[in-house]
N, C-alpha and C. Protein backbone atom coordinates (compact mmCIF):
# COMPACT_ATOMS: atom_id res chain seq x y z
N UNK A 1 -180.82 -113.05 12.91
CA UNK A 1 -179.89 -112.14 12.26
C UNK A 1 -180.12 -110.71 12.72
N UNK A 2 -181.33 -110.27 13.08
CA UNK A 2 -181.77 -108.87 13.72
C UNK A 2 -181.16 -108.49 14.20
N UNK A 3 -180.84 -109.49 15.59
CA UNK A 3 -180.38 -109.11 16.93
C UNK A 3 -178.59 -109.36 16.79
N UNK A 4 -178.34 -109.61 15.54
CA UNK A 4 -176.93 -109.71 15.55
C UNK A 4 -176.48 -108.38 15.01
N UNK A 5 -177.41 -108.08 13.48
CA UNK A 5 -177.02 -106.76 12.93
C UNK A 5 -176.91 -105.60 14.06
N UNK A 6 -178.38 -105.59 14.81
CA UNK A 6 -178.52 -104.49 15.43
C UNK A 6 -177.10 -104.22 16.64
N UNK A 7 -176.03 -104.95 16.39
CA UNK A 7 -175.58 -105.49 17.50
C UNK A 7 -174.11 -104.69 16.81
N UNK A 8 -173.87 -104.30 15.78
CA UNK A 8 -172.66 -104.32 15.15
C UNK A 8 -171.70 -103.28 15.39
N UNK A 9 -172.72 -102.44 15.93
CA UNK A 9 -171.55 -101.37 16.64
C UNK A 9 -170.35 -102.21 17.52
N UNK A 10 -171.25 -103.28 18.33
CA UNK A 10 -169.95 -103.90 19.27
C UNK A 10 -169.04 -104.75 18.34
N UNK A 11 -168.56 -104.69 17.40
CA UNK A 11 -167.83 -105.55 16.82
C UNK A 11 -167.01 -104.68 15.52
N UNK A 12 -165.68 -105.29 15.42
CA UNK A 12 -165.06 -104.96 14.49
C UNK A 12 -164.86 -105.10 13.28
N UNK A 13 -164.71 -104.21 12.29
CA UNK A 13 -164.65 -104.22 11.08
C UNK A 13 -163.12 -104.87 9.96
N UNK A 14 -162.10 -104.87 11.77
CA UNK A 14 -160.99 -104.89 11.22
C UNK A 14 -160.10 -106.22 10.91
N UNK A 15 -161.15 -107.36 10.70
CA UNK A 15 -160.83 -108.69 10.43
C UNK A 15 -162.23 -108.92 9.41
N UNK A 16 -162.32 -107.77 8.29
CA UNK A 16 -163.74 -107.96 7.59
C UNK A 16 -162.93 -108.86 6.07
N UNK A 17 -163.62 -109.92 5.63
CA UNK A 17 -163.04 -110.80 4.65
C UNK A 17 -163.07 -109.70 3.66
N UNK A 18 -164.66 -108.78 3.50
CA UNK A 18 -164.95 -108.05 2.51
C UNK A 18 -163.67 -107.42 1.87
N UNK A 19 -163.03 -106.49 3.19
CA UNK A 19 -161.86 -105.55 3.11
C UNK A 19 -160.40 -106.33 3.01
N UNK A 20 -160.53 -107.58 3.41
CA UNK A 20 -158.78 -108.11 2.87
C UNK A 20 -158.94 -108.85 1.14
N UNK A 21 -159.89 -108.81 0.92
CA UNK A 21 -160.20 -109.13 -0.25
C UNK A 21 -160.00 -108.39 -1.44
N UNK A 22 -160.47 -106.71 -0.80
CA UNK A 22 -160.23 -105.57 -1.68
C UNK A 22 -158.72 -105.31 -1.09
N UNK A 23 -157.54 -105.52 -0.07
CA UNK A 23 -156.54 -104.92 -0.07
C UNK A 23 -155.87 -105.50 -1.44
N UNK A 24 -156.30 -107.21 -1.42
CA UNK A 24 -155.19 -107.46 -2.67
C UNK A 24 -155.94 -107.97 -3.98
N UNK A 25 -157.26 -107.65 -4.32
CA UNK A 25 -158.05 -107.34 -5.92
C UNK A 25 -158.77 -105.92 -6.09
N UNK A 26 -158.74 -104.94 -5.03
CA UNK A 26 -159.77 -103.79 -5.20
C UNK A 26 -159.17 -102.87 -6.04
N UNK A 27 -157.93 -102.96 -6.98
CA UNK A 27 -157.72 -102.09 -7.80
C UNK A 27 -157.90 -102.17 -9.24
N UNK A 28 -158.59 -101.74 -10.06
CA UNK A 28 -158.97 -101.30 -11.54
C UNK A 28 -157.88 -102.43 -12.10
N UNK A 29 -156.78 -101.99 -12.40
CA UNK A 29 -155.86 -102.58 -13.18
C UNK A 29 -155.54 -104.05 -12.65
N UNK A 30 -155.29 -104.39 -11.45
CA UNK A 30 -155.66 -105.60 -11.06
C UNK A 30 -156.74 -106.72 -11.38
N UNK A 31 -158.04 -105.87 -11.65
CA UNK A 31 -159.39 -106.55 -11.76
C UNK A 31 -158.71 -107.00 -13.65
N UNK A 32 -158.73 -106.09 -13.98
CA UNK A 32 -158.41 -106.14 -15.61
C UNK A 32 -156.90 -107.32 -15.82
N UNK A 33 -156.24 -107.18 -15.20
CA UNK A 33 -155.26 -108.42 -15.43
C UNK A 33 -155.77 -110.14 -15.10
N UNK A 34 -156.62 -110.12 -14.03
CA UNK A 34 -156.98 -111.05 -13.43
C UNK A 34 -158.07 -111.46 -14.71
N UNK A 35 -158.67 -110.72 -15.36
CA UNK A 35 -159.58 -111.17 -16.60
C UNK A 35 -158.77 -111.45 -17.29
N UNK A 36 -157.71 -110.78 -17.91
CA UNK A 36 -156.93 -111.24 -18.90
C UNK A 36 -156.47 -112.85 -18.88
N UNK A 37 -156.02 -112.63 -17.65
CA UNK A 37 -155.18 -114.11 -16.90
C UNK A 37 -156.90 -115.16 -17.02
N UNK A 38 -157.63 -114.91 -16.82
CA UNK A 38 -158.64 -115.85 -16.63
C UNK A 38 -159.34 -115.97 -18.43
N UNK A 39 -158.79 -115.47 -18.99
CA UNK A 39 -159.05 -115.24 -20.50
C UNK A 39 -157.87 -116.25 -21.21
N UNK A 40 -156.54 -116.22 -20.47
CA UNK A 40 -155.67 -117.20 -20.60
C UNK A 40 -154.51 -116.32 -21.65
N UNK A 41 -154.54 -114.81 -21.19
CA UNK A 41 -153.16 -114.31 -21.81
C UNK A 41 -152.43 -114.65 -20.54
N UNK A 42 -150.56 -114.99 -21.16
CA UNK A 42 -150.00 -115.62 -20.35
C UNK A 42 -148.25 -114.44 -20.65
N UNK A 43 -148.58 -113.85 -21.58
CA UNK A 43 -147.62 -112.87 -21.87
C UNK A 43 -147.70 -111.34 -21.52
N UNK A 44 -146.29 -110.94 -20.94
CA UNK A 44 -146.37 -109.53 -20.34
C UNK A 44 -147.23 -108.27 -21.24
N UNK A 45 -146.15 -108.28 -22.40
CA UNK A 45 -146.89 -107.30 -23.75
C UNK A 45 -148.20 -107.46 -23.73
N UNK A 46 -149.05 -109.02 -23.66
CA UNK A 46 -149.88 -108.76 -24.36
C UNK A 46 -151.14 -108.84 -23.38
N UNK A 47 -150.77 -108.92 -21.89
CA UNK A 47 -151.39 -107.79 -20.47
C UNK A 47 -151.26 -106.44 -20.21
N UNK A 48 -150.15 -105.83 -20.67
CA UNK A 48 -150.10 -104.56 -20.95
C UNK A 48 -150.88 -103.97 -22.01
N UNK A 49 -150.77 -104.53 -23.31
CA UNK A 49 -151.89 -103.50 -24.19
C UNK A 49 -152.89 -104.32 -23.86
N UNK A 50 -153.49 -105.25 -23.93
CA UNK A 50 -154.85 -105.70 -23.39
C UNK A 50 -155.59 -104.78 -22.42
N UNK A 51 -154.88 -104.19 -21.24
CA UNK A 51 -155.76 -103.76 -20.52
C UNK A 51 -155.29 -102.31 -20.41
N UNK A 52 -154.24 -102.07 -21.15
CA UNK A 52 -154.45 -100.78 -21.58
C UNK A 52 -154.11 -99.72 -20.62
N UNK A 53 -152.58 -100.25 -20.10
CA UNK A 53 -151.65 -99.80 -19.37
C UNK A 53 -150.66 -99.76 -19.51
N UNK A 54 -149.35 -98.58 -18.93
CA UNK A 54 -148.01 -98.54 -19.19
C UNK A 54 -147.29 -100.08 -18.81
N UNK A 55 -146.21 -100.35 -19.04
CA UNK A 55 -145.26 -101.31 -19.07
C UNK A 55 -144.85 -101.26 -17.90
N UNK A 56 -145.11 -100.44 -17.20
CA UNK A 56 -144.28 -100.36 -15.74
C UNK A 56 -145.70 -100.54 -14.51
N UNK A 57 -146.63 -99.90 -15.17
CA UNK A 57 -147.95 -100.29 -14.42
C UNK A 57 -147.92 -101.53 -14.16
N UNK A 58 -148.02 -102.47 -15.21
CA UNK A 58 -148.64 -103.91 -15.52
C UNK A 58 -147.53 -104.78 -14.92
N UNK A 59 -146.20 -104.38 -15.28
CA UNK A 59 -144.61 -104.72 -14.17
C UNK A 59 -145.26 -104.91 -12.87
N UNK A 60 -145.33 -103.72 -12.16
CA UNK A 60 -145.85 -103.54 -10.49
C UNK A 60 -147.13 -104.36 -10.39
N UNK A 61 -148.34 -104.28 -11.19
CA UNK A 61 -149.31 -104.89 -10.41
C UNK A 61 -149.11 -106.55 -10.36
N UNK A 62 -148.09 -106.73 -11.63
CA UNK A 62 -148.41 -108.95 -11.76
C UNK A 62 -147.52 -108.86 -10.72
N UNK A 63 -146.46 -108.29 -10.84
CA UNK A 63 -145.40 -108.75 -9.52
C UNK A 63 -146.11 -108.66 -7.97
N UNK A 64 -147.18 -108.11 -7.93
CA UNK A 64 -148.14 -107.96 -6.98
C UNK A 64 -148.72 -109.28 -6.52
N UNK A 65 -149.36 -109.38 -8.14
CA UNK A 65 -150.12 -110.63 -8.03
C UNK A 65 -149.30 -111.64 -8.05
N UNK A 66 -148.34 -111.85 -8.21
CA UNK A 66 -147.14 -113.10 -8.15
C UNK A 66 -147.11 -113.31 -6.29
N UNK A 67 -146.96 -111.93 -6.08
CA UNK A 67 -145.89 -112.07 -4.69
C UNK A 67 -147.72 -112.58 -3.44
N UNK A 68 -148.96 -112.03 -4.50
CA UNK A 68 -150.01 -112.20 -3.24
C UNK A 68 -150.46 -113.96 -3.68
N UNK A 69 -149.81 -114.55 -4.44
CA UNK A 69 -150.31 -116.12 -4.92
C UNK A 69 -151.09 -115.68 -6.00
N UNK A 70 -151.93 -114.75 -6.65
CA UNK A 70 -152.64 -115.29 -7.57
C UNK A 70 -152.58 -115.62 -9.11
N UNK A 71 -151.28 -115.44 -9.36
CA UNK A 71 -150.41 -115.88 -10.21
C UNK A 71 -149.12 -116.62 -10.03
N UNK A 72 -148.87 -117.06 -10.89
CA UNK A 72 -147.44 -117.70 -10.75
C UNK A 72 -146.40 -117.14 -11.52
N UNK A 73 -145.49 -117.15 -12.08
CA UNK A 73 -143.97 -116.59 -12.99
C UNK A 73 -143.76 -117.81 -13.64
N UNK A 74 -143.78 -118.09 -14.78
CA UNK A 74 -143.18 -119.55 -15.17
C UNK A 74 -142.44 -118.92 -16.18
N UNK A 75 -140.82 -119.58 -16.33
CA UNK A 75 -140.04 -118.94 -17.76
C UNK A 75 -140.51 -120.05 -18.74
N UNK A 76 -140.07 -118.96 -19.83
CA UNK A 76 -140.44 -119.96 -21.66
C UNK A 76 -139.12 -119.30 -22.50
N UNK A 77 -139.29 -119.95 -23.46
CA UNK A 77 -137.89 -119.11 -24.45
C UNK A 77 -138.41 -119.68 -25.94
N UNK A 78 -139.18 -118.53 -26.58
CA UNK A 78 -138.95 -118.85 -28.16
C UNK A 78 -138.28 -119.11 -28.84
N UNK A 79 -137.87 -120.17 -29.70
CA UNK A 79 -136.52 -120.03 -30.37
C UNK A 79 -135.90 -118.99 -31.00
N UNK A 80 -134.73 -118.86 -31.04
CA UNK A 80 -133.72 -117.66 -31.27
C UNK A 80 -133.58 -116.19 -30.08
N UNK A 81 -134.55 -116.41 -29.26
CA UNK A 81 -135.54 -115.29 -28.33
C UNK A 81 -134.27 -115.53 -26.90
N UNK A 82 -134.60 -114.55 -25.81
CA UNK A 82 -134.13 -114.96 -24.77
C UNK A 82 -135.26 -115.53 -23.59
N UNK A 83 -134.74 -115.93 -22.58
CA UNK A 83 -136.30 -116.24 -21.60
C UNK A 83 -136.21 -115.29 -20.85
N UNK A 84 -138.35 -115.21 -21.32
CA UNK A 84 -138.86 -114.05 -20.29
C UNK A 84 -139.87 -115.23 -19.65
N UNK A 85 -140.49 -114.85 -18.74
CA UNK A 85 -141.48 -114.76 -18.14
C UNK A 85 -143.31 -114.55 -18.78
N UNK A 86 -143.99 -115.92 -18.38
CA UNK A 86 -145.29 -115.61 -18.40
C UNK A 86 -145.97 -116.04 -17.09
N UNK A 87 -146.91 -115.64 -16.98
CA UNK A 87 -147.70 -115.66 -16.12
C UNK A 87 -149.09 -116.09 -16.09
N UNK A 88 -149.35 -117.57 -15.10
CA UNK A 88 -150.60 -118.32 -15.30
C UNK A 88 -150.75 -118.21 -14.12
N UNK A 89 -152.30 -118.24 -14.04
CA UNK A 89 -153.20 -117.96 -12.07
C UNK A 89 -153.00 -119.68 -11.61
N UNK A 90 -152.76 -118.94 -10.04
CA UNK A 90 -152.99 -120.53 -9.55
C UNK A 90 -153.62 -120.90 -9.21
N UNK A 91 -154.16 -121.82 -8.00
CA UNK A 91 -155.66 -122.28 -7.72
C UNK A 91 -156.17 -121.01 -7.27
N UNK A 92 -155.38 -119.90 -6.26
CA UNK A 92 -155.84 -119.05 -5.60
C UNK A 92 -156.04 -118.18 -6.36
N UNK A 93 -155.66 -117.70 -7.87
CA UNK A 93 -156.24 -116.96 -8.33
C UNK A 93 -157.45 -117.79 -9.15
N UNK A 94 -156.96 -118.71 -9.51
CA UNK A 94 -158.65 -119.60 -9.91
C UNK A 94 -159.89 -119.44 -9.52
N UNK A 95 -159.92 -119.27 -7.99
CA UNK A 95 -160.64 -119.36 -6.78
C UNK A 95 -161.70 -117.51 -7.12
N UNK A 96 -160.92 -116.90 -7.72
CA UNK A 96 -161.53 -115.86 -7.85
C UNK A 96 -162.54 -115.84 -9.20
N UNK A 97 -162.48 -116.71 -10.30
CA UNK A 97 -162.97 -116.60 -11.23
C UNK A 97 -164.47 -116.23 -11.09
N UNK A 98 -165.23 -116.86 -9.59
CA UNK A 98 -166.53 -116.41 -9.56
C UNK A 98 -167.31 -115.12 -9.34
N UNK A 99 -166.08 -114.69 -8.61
CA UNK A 99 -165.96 -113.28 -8.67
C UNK A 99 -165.97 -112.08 -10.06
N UNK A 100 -165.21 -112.98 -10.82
CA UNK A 100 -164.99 -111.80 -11.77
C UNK A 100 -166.48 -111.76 -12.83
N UNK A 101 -166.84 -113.50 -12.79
CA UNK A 101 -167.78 -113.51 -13.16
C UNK A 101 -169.36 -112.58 -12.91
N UNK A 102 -169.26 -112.70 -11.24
CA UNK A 102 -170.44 -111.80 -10.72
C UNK A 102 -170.31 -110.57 -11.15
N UNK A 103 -168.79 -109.97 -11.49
CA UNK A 103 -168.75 -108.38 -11.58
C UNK A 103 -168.87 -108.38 -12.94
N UNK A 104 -168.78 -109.28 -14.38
CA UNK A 104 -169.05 -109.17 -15.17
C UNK A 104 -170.57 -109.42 -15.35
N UNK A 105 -171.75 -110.79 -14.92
CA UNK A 105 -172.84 -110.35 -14.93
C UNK A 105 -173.14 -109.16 -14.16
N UNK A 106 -172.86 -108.36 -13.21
CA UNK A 106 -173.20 -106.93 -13.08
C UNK A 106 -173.32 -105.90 -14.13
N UNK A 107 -172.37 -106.13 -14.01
CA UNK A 107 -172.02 -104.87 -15.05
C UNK A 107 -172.79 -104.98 -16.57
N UNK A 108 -172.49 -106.81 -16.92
CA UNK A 108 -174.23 -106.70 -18.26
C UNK A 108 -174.68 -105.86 -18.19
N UNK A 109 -175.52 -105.98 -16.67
CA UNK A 109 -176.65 -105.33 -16.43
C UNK A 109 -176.80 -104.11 -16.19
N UNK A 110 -175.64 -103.14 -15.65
CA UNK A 110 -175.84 -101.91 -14.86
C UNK A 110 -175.17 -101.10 -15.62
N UNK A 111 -173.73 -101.81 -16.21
CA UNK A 111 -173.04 -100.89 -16.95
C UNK A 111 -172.62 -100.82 -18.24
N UNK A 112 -173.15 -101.29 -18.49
CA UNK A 112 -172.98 -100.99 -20.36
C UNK A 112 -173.86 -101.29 -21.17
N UNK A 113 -173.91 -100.88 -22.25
CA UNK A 113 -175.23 -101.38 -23.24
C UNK A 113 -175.05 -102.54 -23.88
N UNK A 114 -174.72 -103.19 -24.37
CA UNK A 114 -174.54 -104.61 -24.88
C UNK A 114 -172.98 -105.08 -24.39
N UNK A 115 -173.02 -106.59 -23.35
CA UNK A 115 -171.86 -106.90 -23.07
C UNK A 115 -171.07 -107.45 -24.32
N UNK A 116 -170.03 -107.57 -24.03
CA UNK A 116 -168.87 -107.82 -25.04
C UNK A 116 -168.68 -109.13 -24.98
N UNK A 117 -168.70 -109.86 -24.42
CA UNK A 117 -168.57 -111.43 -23.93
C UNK A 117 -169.52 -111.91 -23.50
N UNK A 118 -169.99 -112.86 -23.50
CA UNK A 118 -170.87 -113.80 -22.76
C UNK A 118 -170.32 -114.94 -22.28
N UNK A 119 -170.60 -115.52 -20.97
CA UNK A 119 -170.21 -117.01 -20.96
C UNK A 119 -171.17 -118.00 -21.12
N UNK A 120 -170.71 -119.52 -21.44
CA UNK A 120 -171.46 -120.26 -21.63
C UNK A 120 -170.85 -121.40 -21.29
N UNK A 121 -171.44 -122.37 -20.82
CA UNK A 121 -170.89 -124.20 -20.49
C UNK A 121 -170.55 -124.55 -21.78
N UNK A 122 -169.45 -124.95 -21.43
CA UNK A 122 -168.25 -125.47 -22.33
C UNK A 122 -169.20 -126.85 -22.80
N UNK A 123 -170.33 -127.54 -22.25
CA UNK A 123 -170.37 -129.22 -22.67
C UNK A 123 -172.10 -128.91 -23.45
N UNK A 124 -172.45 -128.01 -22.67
CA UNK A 124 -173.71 -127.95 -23.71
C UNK A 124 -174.11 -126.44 -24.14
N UNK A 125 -173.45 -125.49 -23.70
CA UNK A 125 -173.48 -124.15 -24.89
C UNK A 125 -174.85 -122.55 -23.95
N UNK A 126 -175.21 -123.74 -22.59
CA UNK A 126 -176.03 -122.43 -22.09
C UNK A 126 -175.16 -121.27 -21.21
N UNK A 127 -176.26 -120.46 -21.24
CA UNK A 127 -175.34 -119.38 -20.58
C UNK A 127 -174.95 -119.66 -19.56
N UNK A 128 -174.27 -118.64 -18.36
CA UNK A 128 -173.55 -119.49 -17.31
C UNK A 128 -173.78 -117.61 -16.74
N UNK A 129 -174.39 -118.10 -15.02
CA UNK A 129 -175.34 -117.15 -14.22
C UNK A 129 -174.26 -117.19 -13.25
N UNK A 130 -174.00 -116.01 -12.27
CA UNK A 130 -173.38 -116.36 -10.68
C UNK A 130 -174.84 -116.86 -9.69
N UNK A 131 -175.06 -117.64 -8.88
CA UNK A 131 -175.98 -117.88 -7.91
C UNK A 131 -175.28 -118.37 -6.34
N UNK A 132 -176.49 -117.17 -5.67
CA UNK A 132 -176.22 -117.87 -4.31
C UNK A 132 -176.25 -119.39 -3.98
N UNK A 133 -175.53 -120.12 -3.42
CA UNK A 133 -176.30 -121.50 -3.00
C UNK A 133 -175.87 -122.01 -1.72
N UNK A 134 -176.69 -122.44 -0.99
CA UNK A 134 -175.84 -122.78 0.43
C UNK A 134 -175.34 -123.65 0.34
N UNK A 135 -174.99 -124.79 0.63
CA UNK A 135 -174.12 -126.09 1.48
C UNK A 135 -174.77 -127.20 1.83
N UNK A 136 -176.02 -127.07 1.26
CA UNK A 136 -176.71 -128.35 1.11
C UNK A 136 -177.23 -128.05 -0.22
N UNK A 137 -176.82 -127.44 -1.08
CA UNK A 137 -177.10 -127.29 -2.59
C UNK A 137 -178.14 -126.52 -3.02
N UNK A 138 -179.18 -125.62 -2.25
CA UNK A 138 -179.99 -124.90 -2.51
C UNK A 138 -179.61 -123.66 -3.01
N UNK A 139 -180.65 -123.05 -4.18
CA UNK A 139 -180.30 -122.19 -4.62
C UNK A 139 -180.62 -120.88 -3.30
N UNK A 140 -180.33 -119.49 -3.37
CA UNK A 140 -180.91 -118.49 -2.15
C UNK A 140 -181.17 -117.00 -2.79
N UNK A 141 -182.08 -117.27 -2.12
CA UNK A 141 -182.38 -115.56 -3.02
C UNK A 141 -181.83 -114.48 -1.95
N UNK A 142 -181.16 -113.38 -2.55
CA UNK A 142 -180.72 -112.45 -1.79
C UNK A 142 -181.24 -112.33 -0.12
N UNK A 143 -182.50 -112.46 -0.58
CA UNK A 143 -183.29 -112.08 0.49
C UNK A 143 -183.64 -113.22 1.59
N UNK A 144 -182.80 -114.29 1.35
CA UNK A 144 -182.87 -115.39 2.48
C UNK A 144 -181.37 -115.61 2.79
N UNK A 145 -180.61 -114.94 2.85
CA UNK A 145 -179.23 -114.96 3.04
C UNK A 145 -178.82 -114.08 4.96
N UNK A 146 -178.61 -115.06 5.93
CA UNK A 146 -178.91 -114.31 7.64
C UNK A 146 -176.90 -114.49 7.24
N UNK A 147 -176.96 -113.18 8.30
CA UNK A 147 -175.07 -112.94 8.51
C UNK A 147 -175.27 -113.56 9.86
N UNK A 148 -174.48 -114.28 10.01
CA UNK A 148 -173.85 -114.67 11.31
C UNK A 148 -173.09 -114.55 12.03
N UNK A 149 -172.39 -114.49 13.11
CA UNK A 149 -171.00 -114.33 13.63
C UNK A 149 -170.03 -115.28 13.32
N UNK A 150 -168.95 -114.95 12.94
CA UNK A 150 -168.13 -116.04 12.45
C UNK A 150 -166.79 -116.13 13.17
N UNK A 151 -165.90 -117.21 13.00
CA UNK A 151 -165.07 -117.41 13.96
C UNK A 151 -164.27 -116.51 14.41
N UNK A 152 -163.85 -115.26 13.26
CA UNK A 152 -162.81 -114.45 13.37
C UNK A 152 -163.26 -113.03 13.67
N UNK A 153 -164.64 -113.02 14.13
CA UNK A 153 -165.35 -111.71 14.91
C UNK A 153 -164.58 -111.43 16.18
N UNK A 154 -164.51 -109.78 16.04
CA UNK A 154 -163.52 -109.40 16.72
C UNK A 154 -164.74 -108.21 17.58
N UNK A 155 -164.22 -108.27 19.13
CA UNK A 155 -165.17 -107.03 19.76
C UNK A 155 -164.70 -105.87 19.50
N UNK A 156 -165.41 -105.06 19.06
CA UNK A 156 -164.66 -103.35 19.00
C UNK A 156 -164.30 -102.82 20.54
C-alpha cells in the first residue's frame, strides 16, 4: 500500500467513489431526510417539520432523492382527502442505511452529550455497532485496512 499511496500524485481524484457519493448525500438536509425515510416517515409534512425545514426546501431535496433512486414517489389517498404522494427508500437508498448508521455512532461519540436514539437487534435487543469486515468475514481494525488500485483509477 506504501508504494501505491506514495504514488498518488499520478492518479486522479476525478472518478473518487468518496466524492460521487457526497455529490448526491453530502448535503445537511438530505442526510436528515434520508434518517427520517430510514425512521420510516413516509409523508411530505411530516419530513418537513421533522427535519426542520421550509416546504419548498424538503419539495427540492426528495424530488432530488426521487430523481437520484433513493427514494421512490408512491400515491395514497385518505378517505375524503385528495392523492398526494409519499415517499419510501428503495434498495439504493436502503443500501445507505450503514452509512447513516456510522455517522450516527460518530457523532454518539464526538458530537453530542447523550445520543437521542440508540440502535439495537430487532431479535435479541443488543446494541448494533458499524464494523469494518472484509470478504471472508473478518472483523478489521482501522489500522489493517491497505487501499488498492481499483478498476476505475484514472492517471492524472
Amino acid at each position: 500500500m506504501t508504494d501505491f499511496l506514495a504514488r498518488r500524485d499520478s492518479w486522479s481524484t476525478a472518478n473518487c467513489s468518496i466524492a460521487g457519493a457526497l455529490d448526491v448525500v453530502g448535503n445537511r438536509t438530505t442526510l436528515l431526510l434520508l434518517r427520517e425515510a430510514s425512521f420510516g416517515t413516509r409523508r411530505f409534512d411530516d419530513f418537513a417539520r421533522r427535519v426542520g425545514v421550509s416546504e419548498p426546501v424538503a419539495a427540492a431535496r426528495l424530488k432530488q432523492l426521487v430523481a437520484d433512486g433513493l427514494l421512490d414517489r408512491r400515491p395514497y389517498r385518505e378517505p375524503g382527502q385528495r392523492t398526494r404522494d409519499e415517499y419510501v427508500l428503495t434498495a439504493k437508498g436502503r443500501d445507505l442505511l450503514p452509512v447513516l448508521a456510522a455517522l450516527r455512532e460518530w457523532g454518539d461519540t464526538y458530537a453530542v452529550e447523550e445520543p437521542s436514539v440508540r440502535l439495537a437487534h430487532h431479535d435479541c435487543g443488543a446494541a448494533v455497532h458499524v464494523a469494518l469486515r472484509c470478504a471472508a468475514g473478518h472483523d478489521v481494525p482501522a489500522g489493517q485496512v491497505d487501499l488498492l488500485p481499483g478498476p476505475g483509477l484514472l492517471p492524472s
